[in-house]
PDB file of N, CA and C in Angstrom:
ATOM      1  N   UNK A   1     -24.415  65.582   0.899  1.00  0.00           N
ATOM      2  CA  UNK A   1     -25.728  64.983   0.893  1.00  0.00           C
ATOM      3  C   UNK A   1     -25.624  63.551   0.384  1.00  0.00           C
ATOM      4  N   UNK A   2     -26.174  62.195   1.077  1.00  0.00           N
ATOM      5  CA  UNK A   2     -26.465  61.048   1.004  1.00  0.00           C
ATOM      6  C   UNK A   2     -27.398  60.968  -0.211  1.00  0.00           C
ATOM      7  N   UNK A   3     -27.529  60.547  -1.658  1.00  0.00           N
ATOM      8  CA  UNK A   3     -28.305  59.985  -2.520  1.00  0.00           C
ATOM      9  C   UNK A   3     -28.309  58.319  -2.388  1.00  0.00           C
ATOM     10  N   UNK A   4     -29.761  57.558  -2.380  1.00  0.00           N
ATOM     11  CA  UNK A   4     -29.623  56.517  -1.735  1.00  0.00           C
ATOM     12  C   UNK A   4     -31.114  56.269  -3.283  1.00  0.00           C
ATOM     13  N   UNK A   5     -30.872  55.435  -3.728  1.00  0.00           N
ATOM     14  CA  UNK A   5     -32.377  54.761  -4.786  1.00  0.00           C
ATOM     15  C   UNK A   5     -32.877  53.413  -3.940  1.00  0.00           C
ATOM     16  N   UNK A   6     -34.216  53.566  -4.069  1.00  0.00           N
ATOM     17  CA  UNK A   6     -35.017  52.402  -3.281  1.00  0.00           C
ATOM     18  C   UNK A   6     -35.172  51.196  -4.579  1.00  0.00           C
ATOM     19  N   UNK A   7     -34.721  51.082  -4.685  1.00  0.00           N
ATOM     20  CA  UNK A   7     -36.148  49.794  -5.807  1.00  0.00           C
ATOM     21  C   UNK A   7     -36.148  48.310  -4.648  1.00  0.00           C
ATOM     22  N   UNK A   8     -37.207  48.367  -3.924  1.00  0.00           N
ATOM     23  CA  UNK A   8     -37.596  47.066  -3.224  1.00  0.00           C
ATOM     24  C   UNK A   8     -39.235  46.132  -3.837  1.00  0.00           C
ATOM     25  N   UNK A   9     -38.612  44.926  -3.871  1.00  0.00           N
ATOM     26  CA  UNK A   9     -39.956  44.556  -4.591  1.00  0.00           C
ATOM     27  C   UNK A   9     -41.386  44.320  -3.569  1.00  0.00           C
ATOM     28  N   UNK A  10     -42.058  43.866  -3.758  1.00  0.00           N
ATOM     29  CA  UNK A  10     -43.034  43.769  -2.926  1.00  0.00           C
ATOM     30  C   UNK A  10     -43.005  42.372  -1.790  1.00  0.00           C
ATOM     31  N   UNK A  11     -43.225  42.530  -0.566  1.00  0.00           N
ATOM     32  CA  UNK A  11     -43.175  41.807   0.350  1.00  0.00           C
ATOM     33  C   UNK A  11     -44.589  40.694   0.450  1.00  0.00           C
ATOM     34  N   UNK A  12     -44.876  39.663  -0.134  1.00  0.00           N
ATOM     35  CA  UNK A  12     -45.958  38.594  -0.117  1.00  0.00           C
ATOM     36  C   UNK A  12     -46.960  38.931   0.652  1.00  0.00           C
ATOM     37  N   UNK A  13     -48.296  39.139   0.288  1.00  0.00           N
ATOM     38  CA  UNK A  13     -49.043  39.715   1.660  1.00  0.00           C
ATOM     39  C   UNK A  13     -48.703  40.548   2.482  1.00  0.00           C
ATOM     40  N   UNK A  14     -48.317  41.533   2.389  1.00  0.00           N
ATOM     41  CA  UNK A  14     -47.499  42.317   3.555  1.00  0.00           C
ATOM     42  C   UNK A  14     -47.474  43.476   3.006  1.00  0.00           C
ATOM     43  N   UNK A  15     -46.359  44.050   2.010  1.00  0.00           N
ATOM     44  CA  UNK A  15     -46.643  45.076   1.856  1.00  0.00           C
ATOM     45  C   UNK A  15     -46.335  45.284   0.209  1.00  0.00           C
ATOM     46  N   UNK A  16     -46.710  46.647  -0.233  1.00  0.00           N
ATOM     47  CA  UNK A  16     -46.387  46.611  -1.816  1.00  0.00           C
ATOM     48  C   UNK A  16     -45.171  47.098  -2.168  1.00  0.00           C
ATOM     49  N   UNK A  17     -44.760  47.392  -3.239  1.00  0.00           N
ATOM     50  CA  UNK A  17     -43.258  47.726  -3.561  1.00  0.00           C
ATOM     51  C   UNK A  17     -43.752  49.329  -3.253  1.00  0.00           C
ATOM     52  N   UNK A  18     -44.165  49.815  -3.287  1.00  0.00           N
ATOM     53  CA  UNK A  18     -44.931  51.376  -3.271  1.00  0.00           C
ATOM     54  C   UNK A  18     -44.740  51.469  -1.957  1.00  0.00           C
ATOM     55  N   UNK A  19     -45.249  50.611  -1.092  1.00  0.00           N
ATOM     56  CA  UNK A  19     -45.216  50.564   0.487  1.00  0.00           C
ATOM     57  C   UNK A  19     -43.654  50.465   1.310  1.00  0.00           C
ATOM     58  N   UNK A  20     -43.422  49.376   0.802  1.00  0.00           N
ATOM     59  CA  UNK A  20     -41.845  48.898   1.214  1.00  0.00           C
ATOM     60  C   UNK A  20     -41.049  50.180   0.789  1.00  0.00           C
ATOM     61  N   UNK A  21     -40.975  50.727   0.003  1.00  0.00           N
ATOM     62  CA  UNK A  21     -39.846  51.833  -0.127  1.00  0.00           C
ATOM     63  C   UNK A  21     -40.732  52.931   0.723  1.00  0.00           C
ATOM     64  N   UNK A  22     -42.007  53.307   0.854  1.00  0.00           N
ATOM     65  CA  UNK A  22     -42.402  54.743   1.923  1.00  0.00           C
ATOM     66  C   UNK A  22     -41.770  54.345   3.021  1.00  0.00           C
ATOM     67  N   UNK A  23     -41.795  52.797   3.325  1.00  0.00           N
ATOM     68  CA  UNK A  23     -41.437  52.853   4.839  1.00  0.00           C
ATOM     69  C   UNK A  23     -39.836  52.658   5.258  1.00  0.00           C
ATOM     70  N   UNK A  24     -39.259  52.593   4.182  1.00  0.00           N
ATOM     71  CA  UNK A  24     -37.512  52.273   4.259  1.00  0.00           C
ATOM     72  C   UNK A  24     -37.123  53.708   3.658  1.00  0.00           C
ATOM     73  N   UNK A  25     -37.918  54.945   3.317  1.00  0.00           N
ATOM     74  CA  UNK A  25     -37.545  56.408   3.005  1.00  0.00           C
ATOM     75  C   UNK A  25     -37.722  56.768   4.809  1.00  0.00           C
ATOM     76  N   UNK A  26     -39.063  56.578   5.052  1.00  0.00           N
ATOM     77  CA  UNK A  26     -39.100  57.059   6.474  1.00  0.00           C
ATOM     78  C   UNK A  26     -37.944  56.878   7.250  1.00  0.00           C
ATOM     79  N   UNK A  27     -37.281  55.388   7.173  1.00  0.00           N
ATOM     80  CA  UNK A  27     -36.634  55.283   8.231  1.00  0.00           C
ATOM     81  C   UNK A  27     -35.556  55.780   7.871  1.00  0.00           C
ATOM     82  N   UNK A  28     -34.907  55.964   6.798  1.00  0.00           N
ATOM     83  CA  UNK A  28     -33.475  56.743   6.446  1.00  0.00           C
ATOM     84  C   UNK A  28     -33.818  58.323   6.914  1.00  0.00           C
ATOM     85  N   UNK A  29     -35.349  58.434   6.374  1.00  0.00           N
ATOM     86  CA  UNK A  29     -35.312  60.517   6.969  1.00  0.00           C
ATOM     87  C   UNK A  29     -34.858  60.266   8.548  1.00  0.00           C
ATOM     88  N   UNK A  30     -35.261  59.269   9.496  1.00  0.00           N
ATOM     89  CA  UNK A  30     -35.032  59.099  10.662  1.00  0.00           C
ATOM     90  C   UNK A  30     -33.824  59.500  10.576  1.00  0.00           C
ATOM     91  N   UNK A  31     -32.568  58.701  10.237  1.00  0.00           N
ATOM     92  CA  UNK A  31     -31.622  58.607  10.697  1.00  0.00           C
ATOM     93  C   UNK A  31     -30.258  59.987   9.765  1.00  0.00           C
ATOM     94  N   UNK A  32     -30.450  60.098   8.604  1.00  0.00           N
ATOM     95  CA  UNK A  32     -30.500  61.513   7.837  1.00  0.00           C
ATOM     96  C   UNK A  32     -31.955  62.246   7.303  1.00  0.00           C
ATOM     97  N   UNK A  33     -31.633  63.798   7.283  1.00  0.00           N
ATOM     98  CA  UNK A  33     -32.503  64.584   7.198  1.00  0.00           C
ATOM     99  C   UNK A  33     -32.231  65.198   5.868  1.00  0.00           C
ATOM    100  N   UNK A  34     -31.328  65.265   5.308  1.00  0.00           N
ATOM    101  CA  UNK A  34     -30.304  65.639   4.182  1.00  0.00           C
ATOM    102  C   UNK A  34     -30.913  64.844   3.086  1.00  0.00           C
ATOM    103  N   UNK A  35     -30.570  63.284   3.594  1.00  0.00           N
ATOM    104  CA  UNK A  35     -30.878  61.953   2.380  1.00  0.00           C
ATOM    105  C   UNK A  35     -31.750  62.698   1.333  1.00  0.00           C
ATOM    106  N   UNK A  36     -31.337  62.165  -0.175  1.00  0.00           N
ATOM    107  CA  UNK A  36     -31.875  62.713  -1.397  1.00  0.00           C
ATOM    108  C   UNK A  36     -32.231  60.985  -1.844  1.00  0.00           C
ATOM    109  N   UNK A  37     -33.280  60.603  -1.801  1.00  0.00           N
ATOM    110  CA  UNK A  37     -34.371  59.416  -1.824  1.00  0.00           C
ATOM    111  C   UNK A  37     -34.847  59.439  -3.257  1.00  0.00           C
ATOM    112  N   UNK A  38     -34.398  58.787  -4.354  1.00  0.00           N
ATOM    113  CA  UNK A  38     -35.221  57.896  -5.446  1.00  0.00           C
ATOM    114  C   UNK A  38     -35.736  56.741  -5.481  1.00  0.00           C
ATOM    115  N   UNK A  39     -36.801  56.446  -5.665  1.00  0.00           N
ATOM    116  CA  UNK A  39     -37.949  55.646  -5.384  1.00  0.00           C
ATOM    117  C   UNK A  39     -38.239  55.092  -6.666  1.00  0.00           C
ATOM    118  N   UNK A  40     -38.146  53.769  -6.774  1.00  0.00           N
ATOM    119  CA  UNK A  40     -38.319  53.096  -8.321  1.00  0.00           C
ATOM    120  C   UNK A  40     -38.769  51.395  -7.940  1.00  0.00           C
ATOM    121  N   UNK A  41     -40.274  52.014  -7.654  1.00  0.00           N
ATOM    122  CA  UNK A  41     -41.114  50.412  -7.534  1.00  0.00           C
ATOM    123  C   UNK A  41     -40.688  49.777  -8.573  1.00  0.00           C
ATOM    124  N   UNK A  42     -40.604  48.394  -8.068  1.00  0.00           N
ATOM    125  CA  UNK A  42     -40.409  47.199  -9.248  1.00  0.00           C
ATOM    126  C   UNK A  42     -40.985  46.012  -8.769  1.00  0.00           C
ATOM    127  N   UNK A  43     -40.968  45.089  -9.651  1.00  0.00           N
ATOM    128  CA  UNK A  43     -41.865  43.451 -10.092  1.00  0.00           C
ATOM    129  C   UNK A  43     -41.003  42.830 -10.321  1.00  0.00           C
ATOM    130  N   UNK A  44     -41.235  41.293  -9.851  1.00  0.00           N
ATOM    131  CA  UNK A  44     -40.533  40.133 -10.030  1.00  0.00           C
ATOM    132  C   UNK A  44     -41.552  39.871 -11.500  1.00  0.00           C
ATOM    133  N   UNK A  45     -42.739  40.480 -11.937  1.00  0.00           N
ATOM    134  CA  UNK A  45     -43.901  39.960 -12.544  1.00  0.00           C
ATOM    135  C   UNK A  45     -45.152  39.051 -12.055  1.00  0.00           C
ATOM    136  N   UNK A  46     -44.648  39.138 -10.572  1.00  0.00           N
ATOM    137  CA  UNK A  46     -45.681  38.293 -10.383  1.00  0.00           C
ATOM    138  C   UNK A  46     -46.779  39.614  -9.272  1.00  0.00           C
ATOM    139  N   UNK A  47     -47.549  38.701  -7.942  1.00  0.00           N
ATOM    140  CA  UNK A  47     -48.500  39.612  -7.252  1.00  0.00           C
ATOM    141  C   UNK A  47     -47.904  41.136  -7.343  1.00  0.00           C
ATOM    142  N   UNK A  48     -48.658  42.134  -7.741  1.00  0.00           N
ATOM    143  CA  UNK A  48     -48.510  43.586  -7.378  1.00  0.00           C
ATOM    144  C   UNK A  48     -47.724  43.898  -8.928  1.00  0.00           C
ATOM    145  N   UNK A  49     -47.192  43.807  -9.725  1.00  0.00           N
ATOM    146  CA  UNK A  49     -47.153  43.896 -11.008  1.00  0.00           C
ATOM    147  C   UNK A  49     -48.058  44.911 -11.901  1.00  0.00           C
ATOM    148  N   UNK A  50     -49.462  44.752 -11.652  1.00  0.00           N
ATOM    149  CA  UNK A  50     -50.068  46.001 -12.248  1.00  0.00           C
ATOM    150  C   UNK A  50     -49.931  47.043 -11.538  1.00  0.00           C
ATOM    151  N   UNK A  51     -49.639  46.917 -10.216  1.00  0.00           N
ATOM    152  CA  UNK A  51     -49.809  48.650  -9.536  1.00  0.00           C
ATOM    153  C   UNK A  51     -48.703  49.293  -9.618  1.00  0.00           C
ATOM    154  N   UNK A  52     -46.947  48.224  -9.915  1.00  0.00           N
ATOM    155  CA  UNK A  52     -46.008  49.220 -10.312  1.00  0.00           C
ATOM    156  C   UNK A  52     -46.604  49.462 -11.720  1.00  0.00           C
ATOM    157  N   UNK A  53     -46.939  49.056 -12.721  1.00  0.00           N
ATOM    158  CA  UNK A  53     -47.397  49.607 -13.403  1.00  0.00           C
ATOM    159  C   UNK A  53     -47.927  50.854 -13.673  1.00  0.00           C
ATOM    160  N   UNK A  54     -49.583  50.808 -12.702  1.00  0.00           N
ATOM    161  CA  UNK A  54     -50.029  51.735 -12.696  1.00  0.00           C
ATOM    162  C   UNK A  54     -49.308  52.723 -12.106  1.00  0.00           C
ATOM    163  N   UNK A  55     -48.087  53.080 -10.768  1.00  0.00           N
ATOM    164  CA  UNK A  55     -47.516  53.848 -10.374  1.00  0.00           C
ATOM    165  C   UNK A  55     -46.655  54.469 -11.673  1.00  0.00           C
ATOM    166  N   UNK A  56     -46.138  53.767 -12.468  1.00  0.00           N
ATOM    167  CA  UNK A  56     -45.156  54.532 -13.378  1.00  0.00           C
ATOM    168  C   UNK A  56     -45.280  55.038 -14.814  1.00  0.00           C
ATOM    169  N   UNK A  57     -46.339  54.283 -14.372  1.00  0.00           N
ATOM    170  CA  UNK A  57     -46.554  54.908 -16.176  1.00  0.00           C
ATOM    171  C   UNK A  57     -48.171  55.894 -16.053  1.00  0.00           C
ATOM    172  N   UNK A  58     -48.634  56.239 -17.297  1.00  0.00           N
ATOM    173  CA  UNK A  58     -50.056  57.343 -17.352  1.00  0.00           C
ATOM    174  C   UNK A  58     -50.668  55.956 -17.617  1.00  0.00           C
ATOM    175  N   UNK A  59     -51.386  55.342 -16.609  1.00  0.00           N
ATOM    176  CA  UNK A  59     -52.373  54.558 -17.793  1.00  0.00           C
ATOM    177  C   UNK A  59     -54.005  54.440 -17.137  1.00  0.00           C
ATOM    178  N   UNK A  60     -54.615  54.078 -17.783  1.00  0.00           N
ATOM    179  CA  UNK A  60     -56.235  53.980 -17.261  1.00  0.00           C
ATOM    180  C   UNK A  60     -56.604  52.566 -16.668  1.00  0.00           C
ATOM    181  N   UNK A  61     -57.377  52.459 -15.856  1.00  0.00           N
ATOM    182  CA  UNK A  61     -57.274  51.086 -15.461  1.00  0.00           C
ATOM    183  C   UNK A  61     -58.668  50.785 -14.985  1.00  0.00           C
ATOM    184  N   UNK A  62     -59.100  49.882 -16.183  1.00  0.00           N
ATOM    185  CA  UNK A  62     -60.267  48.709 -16.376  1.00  0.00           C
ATOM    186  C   UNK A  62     -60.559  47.658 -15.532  1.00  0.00           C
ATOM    187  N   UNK A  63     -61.630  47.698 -15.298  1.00  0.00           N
ATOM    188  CA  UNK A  63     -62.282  46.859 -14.379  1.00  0.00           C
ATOM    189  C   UNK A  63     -63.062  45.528 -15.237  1.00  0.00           C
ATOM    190  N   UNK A  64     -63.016  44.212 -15.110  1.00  0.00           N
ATOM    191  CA  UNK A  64     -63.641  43.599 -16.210  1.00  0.00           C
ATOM    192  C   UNK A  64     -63.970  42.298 -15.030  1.00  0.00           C
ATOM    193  N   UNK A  65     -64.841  41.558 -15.644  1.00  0.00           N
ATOM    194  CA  UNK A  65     -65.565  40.204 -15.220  1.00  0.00           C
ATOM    195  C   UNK A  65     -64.523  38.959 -15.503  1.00  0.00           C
ATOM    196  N   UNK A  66     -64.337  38.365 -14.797  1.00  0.00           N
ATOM    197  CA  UNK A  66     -63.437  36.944 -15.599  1.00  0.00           C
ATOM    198  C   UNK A  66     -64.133  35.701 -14.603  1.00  0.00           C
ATOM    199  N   UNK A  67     -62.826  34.586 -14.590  1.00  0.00           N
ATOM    200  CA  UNK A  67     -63.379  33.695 -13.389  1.00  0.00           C
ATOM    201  C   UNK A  67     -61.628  33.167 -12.868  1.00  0.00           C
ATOM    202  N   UNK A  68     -61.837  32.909 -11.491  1.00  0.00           N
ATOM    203  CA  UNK A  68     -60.737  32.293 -10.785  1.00  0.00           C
ATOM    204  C   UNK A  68     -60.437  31.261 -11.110  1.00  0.00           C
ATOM    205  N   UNK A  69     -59.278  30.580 -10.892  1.00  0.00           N
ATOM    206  CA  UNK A  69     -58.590  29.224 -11.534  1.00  0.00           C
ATOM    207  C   UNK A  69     -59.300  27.889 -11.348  1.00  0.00           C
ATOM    208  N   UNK A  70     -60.743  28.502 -10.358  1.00  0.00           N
ATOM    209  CA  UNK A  70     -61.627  27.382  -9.562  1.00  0.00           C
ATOM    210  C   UNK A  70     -62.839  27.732 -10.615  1.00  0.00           C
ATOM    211  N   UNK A  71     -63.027  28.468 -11.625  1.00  0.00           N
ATOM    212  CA  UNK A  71     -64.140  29.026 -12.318  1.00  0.00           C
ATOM    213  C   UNK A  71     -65.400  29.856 -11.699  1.00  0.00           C
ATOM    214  N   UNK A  72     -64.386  30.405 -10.737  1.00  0.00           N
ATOM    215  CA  UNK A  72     -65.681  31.376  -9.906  1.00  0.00           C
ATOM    216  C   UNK A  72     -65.793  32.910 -10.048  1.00  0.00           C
ATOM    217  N   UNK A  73     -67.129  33.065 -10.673  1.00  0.00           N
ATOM    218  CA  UNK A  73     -66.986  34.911 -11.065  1.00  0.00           C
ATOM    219  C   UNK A  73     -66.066  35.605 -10.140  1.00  0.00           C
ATOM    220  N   UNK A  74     -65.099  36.194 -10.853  1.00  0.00           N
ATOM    221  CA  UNK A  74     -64.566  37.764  -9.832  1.00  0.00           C
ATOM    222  C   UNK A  74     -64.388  38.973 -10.947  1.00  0.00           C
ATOM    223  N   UNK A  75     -64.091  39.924 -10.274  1.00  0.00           N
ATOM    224  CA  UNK A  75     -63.789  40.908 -10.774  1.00  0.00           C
ATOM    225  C   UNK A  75     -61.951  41.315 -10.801  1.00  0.00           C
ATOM    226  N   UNK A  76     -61.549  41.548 -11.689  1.00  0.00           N
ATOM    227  CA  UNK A  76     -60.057  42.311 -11.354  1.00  0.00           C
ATOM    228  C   UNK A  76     -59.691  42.991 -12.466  1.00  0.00           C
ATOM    229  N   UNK A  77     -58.895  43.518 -12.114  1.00  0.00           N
ATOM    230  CA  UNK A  77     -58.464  45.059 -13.374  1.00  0.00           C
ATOM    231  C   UNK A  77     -57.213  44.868 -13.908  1.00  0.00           C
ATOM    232  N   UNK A  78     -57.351  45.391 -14.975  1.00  0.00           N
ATOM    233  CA  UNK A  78     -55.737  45.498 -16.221  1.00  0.00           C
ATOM    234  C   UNK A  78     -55.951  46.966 -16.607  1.00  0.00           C
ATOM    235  N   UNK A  79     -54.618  47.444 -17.202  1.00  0.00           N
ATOM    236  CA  UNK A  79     -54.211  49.015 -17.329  1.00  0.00           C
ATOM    237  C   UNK A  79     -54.059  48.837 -18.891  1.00  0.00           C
ATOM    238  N   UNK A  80     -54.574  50.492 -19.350  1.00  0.00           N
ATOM    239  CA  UNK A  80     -53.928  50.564 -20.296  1.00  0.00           C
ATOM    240  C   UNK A  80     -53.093  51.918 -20.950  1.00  0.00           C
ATOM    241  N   UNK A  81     -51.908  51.854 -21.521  1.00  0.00           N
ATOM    242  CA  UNK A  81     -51.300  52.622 -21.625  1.00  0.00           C
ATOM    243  C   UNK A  81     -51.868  53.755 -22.288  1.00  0.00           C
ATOM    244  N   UNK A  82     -51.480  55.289 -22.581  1.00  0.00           N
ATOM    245  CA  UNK A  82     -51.482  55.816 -23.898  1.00  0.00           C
ATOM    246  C   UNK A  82     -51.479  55.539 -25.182  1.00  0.00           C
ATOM    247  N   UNK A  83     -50.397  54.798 -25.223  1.00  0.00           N
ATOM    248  CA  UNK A  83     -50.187  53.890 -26.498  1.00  0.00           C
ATOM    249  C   UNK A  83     -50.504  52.669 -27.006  1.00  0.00           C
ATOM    250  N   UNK A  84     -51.663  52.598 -25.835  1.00  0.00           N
ATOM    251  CA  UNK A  84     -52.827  51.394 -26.026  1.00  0.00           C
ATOM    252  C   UNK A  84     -52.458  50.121 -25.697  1.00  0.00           C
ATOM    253  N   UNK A  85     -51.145  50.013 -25.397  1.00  0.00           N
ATOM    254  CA  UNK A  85     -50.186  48.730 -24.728  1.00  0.00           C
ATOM    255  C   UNK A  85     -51.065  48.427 -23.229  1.00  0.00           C
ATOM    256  N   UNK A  86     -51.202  47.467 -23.448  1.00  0.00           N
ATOM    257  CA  UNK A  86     -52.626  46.494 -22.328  1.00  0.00           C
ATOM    258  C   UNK A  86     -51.153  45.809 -21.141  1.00  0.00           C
ATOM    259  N   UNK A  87     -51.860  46.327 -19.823  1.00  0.00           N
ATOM    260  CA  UNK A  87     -50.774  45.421 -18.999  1.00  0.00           C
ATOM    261  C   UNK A  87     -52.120  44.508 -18.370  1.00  0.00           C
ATOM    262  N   UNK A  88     -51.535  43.290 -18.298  1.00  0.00           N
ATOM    263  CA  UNK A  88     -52.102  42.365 -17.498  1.00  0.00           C
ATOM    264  C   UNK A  88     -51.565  41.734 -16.354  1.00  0.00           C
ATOM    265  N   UNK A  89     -52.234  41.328 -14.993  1.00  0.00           N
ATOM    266  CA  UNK A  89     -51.394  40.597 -14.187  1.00  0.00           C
ATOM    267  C   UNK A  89     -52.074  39.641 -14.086  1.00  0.00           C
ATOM    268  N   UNK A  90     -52.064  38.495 -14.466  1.00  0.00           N
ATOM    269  CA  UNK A  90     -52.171  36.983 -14.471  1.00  0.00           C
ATOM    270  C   UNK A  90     -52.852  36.865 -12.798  1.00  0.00           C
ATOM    271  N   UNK A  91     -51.679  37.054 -12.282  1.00  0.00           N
ATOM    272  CA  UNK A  91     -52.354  36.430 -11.067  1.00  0.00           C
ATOM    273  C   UNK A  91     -53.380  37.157 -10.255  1.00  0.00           C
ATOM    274  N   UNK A  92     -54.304  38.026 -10.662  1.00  0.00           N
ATOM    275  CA  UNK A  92     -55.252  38.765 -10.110  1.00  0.00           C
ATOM    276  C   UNK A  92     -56.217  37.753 -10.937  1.00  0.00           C
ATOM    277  N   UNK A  93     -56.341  37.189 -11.766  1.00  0.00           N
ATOM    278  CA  UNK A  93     -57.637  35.948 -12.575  1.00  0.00           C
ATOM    279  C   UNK A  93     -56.929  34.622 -11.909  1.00  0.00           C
ATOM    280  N   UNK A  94     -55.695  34.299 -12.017  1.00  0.00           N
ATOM    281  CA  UNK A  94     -55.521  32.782 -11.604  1.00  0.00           C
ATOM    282  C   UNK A  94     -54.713  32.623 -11.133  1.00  0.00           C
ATOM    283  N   UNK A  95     -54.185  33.071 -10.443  1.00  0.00           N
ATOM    284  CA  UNK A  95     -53.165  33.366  -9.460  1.00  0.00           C
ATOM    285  C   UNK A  95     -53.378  32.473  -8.467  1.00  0.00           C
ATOM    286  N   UNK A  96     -52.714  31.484  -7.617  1.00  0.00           N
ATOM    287  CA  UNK A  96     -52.726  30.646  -6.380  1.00  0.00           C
ATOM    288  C   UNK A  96     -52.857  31.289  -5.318  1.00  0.00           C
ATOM    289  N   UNK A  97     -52.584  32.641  -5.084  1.00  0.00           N
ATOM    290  CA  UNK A  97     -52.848  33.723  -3.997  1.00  0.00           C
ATOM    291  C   UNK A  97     -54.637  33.678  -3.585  1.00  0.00           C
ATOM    292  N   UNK A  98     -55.140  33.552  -5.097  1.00  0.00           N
ATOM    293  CA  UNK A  98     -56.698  33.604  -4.574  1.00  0.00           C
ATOM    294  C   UNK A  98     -57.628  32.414  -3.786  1.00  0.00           C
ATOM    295  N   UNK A  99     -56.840  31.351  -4.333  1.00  0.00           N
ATOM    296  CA  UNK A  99     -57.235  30.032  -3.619  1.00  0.00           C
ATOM    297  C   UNK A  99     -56.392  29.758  -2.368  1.00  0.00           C
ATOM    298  N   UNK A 100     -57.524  28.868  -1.551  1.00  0.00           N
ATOM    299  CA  UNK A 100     -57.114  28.047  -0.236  1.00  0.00           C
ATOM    300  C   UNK A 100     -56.225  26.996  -0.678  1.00  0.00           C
ATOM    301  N   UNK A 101     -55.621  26.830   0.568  1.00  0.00           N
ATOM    302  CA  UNK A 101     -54.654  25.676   0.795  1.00  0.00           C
ATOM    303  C   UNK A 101     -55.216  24.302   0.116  1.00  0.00           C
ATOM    304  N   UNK A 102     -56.519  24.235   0.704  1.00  0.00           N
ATOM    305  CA  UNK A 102     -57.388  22.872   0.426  1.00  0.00           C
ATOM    306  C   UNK A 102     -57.718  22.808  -1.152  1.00  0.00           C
ATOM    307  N   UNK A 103     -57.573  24.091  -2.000  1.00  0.00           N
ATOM    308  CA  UNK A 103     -58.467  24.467  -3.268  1.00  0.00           C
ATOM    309  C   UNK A 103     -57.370  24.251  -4.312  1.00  0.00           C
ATOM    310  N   UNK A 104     -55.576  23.986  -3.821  1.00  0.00           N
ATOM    311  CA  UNK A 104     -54.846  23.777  -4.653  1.00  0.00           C
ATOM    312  C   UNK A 104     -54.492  22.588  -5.336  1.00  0.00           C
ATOM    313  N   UNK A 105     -55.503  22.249  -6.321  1.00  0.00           N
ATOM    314  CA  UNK A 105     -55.031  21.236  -7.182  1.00  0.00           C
ATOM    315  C   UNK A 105     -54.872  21.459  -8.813  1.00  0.00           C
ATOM    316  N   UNK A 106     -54.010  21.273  -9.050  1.00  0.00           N
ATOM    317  CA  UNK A 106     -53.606  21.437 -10.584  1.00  0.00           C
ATOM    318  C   UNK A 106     -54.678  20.754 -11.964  1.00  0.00           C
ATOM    319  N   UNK A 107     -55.018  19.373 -11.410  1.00  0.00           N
ATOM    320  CA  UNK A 107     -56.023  18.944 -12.214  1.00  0.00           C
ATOM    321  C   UNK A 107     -56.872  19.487 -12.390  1.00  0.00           C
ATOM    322  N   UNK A 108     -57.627  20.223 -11.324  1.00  0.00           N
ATOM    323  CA  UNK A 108     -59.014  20.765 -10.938  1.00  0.00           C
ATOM    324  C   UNK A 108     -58.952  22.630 -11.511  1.00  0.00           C
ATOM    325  N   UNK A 109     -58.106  23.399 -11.239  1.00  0.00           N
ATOM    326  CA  UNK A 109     -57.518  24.286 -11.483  1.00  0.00           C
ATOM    327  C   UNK A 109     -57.513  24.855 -13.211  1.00  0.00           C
ATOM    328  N   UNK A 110     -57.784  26.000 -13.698  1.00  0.00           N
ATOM    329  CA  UNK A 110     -57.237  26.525 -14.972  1.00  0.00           C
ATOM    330  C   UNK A 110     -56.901  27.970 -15.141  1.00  0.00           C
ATOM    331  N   UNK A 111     -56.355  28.586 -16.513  1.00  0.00           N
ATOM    332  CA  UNK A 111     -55.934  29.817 -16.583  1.00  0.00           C
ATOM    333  C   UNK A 111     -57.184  30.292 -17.387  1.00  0.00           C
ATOM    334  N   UNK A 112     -58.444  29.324 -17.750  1.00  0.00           N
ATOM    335  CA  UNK A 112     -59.258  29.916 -18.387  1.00  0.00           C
ATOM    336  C   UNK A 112     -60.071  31.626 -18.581  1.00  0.00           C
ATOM    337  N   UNK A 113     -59.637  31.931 -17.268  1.00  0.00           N
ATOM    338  CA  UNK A 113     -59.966  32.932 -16.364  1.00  0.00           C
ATOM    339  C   UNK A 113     -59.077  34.283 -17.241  1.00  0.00           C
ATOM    340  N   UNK A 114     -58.081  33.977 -17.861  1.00  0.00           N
ATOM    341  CA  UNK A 114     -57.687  34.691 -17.994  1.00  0.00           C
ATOM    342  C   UNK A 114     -57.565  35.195 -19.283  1.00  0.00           C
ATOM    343  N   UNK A 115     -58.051  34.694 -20.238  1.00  0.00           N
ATOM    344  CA  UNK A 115     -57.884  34.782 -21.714  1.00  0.00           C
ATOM    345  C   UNK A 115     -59.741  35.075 -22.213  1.00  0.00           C
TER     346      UNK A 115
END
């Protein structure tokens, strides 16, 4: 029997680390039926960061008010552990993912959003 571990990180817009390994298990069941598949989402720390999170650990996950790096109400969520250890992902409040091409300026821009 083939033992094969996934850890792929997440693909930019495209897909999540959760995603990227269902679909690179599929294609190995394709080609073995045998394959013994460990699956271990991971983070560079940046986009998708809380959901390996939330995939690996027990934690609860909060929904709260902030503002985007442009100071515009949104909503986005942080986890928290059992042991009360708070995960945050930055770039769900100020992250450059949320802004346009035209909206990226550094002067204009803050992390206020996030603290």
């Amino acid at each position: 029997m083939k033992h094969i571990i996934l850890a792929i990180d997440s693909f930019k817009g495209c897909l999540s680390s959760v995603e990227a390994e269902d679909a690179a298990e599929h294609g190995l069941r394709e080609r073995w039926q045998d394959v013994k598949v460990v699956k271990v989402p991971v983070t560079d720390g940046g986009d998708g960061m809380l959901n390996v999170f939330l995939h690996l650990f027990d934690c609860e996950k909060v929904a709260v008010n902030c503002h985007d790096a442009l100071m515009r109400p949104i909503q986005v969520n942080y986890a928290v552990r059992e042991d009360n250890t708070v995960i945050i992902e930055s770039a769900l409040s100020c992250g450059i993912n949320l802004l346009k091409s035209h909206e990226l300026n550094p002067l204009r821009a803050t992390t206020y959003g996030l603290g």
